[in-house]
N, C-alpha and C. Protein backbone atom coordinates (compact mmCIF):
# COMPACT_ATOMS: atom_id res chain seq x y z
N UNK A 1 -205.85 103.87 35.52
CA UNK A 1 -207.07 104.22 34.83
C UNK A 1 -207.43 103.09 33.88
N UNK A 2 -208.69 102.61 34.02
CA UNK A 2 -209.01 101.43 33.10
C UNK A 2 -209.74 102.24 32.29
N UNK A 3 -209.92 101.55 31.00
CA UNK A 3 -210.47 101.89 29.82
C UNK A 3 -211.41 101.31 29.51
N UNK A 4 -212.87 101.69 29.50
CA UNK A 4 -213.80 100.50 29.09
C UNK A 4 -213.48 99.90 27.12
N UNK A 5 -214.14 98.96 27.00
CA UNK A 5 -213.64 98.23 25.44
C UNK A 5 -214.70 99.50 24.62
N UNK A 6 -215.76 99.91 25.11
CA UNK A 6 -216.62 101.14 24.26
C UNK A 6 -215.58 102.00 23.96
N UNK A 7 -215.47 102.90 25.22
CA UNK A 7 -214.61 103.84 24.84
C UNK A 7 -213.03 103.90 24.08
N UNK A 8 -212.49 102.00 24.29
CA UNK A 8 -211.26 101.95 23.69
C UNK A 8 -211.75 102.06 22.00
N UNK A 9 -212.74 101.53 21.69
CA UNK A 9 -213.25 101.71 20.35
C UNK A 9 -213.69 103.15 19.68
N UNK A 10 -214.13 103.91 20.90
CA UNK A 10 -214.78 104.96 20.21
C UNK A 10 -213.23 105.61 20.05
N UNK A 11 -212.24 105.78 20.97
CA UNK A 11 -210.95 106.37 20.65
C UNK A 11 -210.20 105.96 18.84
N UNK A 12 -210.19 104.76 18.62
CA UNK A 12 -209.69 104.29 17.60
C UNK A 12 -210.80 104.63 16.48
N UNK A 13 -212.10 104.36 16.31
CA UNK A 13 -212.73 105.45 15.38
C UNK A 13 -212.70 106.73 14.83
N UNK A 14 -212.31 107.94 16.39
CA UNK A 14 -211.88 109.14 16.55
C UNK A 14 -210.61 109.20 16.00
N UNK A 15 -209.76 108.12 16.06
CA UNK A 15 -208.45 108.53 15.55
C UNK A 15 -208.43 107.92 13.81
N UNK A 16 -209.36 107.01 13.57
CA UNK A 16 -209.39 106.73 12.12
C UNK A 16 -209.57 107.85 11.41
N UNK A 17 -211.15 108.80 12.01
CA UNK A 17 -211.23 109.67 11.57
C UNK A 17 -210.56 110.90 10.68
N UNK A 18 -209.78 111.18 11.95
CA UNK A 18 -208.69 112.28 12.25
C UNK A 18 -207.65 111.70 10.98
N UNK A 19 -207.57 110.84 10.62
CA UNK A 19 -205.91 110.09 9.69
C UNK A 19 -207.06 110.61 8.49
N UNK A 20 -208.35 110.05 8.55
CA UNK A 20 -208.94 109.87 7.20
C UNK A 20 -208.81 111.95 6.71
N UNK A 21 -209.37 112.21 7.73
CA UNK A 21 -209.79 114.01 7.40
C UNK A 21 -208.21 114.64 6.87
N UNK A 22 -207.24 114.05 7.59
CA UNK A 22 -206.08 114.52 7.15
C UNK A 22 -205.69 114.09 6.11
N UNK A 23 -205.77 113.00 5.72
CA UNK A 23 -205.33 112.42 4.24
C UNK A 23 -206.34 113.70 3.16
N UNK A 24 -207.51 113.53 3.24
CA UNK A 24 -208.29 114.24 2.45
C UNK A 24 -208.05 115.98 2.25
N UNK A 25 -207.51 116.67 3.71
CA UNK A 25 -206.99 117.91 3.37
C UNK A 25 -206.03 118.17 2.53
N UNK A 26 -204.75 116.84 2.97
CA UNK A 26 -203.66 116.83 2.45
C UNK A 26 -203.92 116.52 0.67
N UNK A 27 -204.71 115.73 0.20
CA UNK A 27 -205.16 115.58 -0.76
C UNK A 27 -205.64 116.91 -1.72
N UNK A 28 -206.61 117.64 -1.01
CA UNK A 28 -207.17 118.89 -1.64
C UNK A 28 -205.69 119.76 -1.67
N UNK A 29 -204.89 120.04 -0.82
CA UNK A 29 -203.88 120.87 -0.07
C UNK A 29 -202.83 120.49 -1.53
N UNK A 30 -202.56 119.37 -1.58
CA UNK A 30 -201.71 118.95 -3.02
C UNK A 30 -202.05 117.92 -3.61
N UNK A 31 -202.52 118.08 -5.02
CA UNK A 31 -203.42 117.11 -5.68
C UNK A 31 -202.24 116.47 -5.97
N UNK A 32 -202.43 114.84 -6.78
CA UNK A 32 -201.69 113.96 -6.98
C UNK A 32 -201.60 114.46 -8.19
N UNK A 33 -200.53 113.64 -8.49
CA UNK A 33 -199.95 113.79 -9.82
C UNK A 33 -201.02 112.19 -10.29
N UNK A 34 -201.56 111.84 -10.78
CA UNK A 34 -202.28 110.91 -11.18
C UNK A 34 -201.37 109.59 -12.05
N UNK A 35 -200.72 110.59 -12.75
CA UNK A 35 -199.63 108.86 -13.79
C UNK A 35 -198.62 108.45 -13.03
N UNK A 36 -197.88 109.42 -12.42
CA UNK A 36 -196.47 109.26 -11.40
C UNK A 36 -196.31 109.57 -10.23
N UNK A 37 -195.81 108.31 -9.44
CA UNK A 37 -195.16 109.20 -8.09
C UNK A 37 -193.89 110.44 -8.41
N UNK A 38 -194.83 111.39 -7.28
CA UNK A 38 -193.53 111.98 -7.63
C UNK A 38 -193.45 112.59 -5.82
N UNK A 39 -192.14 113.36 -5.76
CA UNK A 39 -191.51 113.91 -4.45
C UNK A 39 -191.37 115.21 -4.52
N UNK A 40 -192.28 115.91 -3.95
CA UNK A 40 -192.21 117.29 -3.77
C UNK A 40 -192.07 118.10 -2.71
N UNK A 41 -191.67 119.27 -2.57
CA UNK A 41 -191.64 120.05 -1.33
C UNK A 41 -191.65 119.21 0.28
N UNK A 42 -192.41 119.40 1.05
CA UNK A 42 -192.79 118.46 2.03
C UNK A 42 -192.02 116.72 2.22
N UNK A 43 -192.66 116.35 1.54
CA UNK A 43 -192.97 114.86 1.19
C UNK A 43 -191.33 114.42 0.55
N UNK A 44 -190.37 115.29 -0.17
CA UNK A 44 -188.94 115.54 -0.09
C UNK A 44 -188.52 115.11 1.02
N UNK A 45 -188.91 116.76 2.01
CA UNK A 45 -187.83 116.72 3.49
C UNK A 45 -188.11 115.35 4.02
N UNK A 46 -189.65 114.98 4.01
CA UNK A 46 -189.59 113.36 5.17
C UNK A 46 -188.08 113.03 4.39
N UNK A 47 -188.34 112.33 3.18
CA UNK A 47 -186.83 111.64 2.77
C UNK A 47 -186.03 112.17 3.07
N UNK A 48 -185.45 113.06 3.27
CA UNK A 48 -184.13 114.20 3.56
C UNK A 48 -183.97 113.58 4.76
N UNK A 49 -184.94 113.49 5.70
CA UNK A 49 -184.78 113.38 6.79
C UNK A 49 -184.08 112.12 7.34
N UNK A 50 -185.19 111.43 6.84
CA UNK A 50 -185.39 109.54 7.02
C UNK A 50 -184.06 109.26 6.36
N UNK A 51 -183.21 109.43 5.78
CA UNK A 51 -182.23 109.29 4.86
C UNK A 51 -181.15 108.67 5.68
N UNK A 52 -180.50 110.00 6.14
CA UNK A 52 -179.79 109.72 7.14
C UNK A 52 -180.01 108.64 8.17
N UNK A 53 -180.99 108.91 8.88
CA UNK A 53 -181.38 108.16 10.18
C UNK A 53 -181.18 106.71 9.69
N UNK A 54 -181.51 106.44 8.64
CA UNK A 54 -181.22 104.96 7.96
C UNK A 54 -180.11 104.67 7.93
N UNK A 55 -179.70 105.22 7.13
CA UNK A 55 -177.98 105.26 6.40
C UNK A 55 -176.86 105.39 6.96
N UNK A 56 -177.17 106.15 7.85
CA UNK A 56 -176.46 106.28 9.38
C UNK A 56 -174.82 106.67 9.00
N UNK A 57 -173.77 106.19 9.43
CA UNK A 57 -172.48 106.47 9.14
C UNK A 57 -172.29 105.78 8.09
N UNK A 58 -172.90 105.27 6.83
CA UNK A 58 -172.58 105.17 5.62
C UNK A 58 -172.61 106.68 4.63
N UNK A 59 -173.16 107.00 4.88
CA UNK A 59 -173.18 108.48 4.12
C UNK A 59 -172.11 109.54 4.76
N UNK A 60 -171.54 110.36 3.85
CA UNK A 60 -170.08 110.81 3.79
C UNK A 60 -170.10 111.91 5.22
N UNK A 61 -169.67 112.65 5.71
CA UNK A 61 -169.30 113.64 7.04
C UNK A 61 -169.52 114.77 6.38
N UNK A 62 -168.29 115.10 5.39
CA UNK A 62 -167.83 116.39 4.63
C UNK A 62 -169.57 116.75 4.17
N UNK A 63 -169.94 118.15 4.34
CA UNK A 63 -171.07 118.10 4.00
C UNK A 63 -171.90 118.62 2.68
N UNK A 64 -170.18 119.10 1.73
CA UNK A 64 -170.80 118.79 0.14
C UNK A 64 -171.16 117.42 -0.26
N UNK A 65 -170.25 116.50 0.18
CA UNK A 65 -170.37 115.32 -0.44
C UNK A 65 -171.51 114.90 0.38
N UNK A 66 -171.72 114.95 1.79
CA UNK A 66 -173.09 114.40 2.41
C UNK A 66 -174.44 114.80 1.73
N UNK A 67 -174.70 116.15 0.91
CA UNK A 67 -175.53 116.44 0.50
C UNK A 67 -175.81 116.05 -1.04
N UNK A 68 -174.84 115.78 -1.96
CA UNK A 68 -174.91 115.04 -2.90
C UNK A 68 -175.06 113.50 -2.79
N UNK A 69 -174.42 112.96 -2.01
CA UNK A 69 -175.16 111.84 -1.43
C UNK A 69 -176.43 111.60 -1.17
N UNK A 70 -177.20 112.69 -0.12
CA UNK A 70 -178.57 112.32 -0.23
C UNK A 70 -179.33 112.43 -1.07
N UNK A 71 -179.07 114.04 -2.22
CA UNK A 71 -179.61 113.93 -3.54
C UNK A 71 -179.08 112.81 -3.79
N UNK A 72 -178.36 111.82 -4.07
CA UNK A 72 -178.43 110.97 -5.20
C UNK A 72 -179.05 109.89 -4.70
N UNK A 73 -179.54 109.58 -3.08
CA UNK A 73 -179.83 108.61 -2.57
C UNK A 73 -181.44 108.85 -3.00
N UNK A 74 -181.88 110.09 -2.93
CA UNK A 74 -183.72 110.55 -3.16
C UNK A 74 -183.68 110.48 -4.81
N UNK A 75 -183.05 110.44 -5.31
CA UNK A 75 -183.17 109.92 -6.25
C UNK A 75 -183.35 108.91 -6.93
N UNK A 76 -182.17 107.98 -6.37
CA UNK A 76 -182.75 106.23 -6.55
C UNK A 76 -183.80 106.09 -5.52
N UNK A 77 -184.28 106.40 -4.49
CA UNK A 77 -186.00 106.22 -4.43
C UNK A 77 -186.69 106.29 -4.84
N UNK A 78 -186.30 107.58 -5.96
CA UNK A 78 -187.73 108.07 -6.34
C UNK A 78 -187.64 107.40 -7.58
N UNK A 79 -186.59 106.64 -8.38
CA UNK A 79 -186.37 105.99 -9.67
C UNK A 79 -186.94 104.15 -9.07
N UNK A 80 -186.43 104.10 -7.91
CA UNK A 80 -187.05 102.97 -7.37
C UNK A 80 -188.81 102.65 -7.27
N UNK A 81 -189.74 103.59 -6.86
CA UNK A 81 -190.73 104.08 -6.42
C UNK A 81 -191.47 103.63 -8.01
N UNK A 82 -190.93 104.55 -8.96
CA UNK A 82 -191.53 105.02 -10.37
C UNK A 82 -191.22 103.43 -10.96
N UNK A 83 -190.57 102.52 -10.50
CA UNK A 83 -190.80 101.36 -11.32
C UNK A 83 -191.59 100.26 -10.33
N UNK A 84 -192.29 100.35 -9.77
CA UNK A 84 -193.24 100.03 -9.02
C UNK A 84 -194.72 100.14 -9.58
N UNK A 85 -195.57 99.25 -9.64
CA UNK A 85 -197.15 99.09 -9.97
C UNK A 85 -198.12 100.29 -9.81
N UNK A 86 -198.14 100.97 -10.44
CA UNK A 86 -198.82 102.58 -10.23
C UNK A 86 -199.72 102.15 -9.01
N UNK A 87 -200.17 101.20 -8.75
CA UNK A 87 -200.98 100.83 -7.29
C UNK A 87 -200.30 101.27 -6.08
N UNK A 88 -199.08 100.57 -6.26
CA UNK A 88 -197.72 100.37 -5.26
C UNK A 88 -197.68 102.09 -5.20
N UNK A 89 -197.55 102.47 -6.15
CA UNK A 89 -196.93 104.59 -6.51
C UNK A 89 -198.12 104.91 -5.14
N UNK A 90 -198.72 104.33 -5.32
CA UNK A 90 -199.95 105.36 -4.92
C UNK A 90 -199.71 105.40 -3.50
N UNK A 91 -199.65 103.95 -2.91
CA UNK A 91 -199.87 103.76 -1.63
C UNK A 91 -198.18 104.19 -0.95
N UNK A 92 -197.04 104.58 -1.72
CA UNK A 92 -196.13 105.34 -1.36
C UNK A 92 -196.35 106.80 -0.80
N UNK A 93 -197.03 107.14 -2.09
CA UNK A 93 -197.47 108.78 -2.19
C UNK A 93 -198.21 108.82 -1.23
N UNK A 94 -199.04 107.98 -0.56
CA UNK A 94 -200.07 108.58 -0.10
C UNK A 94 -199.45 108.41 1.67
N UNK A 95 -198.30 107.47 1.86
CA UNK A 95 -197.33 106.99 3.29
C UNK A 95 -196.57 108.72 3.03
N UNK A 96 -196.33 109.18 2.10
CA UNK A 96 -195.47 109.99 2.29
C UNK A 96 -196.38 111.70 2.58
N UNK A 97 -197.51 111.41 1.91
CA UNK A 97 -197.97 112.37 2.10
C UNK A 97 -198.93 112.91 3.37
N UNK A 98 -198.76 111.99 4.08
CA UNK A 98 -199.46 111.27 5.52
C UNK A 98 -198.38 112.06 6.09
N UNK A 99 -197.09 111.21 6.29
CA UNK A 99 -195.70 111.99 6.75
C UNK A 99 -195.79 113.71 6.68
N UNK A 100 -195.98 114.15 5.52
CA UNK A 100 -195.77 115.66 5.20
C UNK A 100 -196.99 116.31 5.94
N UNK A 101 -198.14 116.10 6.11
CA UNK A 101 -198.94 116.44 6.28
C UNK A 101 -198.40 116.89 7.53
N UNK A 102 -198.29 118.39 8.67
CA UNK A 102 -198.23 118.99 10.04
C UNK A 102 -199.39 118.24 11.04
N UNK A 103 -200.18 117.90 11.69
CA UNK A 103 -200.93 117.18 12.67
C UNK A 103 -200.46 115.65 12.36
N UNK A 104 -200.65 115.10 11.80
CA UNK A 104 -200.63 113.50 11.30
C UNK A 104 -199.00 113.67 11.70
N UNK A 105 -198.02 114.32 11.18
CA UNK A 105 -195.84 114.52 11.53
C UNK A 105 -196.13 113.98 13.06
N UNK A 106 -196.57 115.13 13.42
CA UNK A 106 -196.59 115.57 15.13
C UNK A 106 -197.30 114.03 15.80
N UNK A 107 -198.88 114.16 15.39
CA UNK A 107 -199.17 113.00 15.74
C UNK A 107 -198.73 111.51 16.03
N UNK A 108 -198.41 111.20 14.92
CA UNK A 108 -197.93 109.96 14.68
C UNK A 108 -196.01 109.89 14.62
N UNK A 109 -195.74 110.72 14.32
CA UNK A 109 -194.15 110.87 14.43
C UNK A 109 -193.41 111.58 15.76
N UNK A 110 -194.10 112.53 15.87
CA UNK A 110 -193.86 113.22 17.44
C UNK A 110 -192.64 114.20 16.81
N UNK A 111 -192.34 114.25 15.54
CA UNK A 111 -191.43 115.57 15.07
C UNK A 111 -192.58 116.54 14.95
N UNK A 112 -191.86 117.60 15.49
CA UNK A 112 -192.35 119.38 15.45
C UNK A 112 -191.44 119.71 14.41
N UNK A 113 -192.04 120.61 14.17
CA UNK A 113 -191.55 122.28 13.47
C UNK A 113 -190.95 121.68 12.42
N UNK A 114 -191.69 120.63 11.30
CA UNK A 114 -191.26 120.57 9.78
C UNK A 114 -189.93 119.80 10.08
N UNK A 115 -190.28 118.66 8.75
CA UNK A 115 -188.73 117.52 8.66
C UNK A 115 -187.45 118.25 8.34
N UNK A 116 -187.32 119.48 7.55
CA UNK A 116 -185.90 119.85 7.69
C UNK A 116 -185.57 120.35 8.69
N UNK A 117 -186.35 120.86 9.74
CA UNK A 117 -185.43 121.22 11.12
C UNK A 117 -185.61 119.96 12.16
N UNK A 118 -185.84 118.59 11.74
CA UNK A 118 -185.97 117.66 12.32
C UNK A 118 -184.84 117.17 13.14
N UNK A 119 -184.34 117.00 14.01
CA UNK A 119 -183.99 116.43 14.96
C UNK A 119 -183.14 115.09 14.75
N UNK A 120 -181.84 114.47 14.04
CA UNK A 120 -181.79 113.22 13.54
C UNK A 120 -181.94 112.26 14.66
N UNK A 121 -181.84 112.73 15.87
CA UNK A 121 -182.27 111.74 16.69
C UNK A 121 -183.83 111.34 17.40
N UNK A 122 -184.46 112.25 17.02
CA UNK A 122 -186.31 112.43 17.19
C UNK A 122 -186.34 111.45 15.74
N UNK A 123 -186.11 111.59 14.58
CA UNK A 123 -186.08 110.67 13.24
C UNK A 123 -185.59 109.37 13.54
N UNK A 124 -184.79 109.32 14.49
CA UNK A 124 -184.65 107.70 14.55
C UNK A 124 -185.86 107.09 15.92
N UNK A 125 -185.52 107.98 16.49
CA UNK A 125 -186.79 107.55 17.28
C UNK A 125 -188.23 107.31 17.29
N UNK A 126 -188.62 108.14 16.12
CA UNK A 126 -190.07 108.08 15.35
C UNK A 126 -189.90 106.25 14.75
N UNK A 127 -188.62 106.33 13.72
CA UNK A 127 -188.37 105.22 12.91
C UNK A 127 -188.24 103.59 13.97
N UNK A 128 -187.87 103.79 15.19
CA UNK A 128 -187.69 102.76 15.68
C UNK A 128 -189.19 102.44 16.30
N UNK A 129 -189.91 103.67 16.76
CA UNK A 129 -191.18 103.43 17.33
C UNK A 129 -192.55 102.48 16.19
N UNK A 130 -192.06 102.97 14.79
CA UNK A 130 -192.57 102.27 14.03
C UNK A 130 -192.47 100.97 14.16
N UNK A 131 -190.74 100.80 14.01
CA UNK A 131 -190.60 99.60 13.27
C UNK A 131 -191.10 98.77 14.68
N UNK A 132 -191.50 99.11 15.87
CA UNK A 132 -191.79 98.05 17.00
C UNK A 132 -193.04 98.07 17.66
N UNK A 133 -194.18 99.40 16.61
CA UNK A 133 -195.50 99.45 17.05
C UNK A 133 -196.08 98.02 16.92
N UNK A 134 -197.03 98.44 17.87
CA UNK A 134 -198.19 97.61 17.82
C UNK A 134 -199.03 97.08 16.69
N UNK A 135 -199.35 98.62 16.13
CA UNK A 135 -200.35 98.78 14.52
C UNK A 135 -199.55 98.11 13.63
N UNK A 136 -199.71 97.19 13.05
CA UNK A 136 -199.33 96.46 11.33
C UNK A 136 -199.46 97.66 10.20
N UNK A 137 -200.28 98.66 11.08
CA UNK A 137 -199.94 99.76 9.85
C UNK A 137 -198.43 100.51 9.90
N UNK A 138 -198.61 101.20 11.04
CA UNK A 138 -196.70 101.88 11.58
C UNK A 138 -195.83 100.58 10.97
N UNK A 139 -196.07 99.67 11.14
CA UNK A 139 -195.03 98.71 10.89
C UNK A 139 -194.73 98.64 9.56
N UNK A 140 -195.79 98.54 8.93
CA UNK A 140 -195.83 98.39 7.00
C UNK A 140 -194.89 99.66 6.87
N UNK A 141 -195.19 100.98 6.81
CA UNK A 141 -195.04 102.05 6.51
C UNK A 141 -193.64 102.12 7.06
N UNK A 142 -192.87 101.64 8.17
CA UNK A 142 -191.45 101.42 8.37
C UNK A 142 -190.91 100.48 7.26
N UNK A 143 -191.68 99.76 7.45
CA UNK A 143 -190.83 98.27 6.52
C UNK A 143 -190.74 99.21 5.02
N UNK A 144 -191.37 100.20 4.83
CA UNK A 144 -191.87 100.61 3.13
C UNK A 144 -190.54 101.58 3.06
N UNK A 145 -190.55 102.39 4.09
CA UNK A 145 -189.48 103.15 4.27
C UNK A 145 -188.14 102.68 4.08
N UNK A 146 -187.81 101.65 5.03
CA UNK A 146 -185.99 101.08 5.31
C UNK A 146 -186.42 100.37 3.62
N UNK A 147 -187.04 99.26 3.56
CA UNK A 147 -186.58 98.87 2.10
C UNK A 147 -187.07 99.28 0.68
N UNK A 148 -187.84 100.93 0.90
CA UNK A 148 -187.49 101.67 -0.67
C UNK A 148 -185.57 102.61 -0.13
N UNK A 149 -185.21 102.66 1.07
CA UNK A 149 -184.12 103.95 1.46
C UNK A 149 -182.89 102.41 1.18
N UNK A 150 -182.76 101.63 1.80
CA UNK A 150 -182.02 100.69 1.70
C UNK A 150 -181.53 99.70 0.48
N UNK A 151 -182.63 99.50 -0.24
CA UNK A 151 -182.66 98.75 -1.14
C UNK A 151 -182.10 99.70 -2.63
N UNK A 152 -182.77 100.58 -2.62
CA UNK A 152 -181.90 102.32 -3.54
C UNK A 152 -180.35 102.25 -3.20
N UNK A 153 -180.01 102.50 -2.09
CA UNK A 153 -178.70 102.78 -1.97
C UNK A 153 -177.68 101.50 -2.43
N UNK A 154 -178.37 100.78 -1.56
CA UNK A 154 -176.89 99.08 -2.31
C UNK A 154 -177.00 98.75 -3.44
N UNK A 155 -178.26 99.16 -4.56
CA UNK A 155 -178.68 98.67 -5.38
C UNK A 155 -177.53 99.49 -6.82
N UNK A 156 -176.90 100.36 -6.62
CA UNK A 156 -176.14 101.37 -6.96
C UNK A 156 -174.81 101.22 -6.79
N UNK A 157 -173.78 100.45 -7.40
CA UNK A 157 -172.45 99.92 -7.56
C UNK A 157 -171.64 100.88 -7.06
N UNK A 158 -171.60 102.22 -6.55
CA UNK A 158 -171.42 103.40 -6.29
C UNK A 158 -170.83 103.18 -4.39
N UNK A 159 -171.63 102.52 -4.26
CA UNK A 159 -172.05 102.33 -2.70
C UNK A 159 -171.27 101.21 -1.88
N UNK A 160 -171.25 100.22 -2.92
CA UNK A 160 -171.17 98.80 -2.51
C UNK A 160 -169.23 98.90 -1.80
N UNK A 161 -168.56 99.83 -2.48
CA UNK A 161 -167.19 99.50 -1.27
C UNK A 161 -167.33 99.67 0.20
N UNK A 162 -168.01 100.66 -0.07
CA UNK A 162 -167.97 101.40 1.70
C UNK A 162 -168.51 99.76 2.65
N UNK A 163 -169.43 99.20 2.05
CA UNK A 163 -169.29 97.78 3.15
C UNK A 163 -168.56 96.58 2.82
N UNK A 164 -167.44 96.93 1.88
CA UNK A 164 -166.81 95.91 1.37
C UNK A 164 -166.97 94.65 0.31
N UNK A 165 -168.30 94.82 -0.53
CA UNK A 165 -168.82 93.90 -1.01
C UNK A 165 -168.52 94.57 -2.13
N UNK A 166 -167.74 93.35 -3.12
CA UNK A 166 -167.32 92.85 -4.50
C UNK A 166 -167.98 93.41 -5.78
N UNK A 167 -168.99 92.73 -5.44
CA UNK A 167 -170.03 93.20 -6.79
C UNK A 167 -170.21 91.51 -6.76
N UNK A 168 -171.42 91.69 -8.19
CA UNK A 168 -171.61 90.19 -8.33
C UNK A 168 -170.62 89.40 -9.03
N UNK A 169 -170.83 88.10 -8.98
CA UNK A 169 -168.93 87.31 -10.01
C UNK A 169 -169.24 87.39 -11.05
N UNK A 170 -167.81 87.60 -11.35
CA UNK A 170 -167.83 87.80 -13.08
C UNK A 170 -169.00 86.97 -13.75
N UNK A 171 -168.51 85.54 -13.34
CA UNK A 171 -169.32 84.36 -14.38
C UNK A 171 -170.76 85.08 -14.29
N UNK A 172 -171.77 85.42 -13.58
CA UNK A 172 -172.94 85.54 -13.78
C UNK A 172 -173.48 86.32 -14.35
N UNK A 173 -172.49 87.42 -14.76
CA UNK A 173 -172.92 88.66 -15.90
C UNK A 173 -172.58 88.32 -16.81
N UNK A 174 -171.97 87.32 -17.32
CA UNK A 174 -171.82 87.00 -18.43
C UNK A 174 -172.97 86.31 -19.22
């Protein structure tokens, strides 16, 4: 089936649309917090989710400690996030709230039925489809993902045995 270049355009309009109408429900649906990013309900589970799929067999088995782990991992995101250019906050909040949003999940992620009953292997598969789309947008919004989830976790002296790394040398904290 060929595609004429009209109709490949009118599709990508139709689908701008559709992102724009959803941002704007999602918007009315939960107003921003205006001074701070913040992580709520929804927009949580994506991270809950994405967490793992990142982190992969660095995060603990036992699943008290796996779950205090990811609280403490959504935490340095969200402490990561909040020292970021309220510009930067925004355009997080608004990747995450894209994510939370049900049509836009499905759409663009291809997870059903809400990120806590997500699938960790549908989550890596969403995450890899990003990181190798076509769109410079999927791609940004991966890249935003692995290095606010990545950059939180090593950044945290807490972390740093499990891959064997030292810390920094003495001399330079001095």
């Amino acid at each position: 089936m060929q595609v004429s270049r009209r109709s490949w355009l009118k599709i990508g309009v139709a689908g701008a649309c559709t992102l724009a109408a959803g941002g704007a429900v999602y918007r009315l649906a939960y107003p921003p917090d205006v001074a701070r990013f913040s992580l709520n309900g929804e927009a949580l589970a994506v991270l809950h989710a994405v967490i793992p799929a990142m982190l992969g067999p660095v995060l603990p088995e036992q699943p008290a400690a796996r779950a205090e782990a990811l609280a403490a991992a959504s935490q340095r995101v969200r402490d990561a996030v909040l020292g970021l250019p309220l510009a930067t906050q925004k355009e997080v909040q608004d990747l995450f709230g894209l994510l939370a949003l049900g049509p836009a999940r499905r759409l663009l992620t291809g997870v059903r039925g809400g990120w806590s009953q997500a699938d960790p292997q549908q989550v890596a598969q969403f995450l890899q489809s990003w990181r190798t789309h076509s769109w410079d947008m999927l791609q940004v919004g991966y890249h935003a993902l692995h290095d606010l989830i990545i950059g939180a976790w090593y950044a945290d002296p807490s972390t740093w045995q499990a891959i064997g790394y030292p810390g920094p040398m003495k001399e330079l904290l001095a």
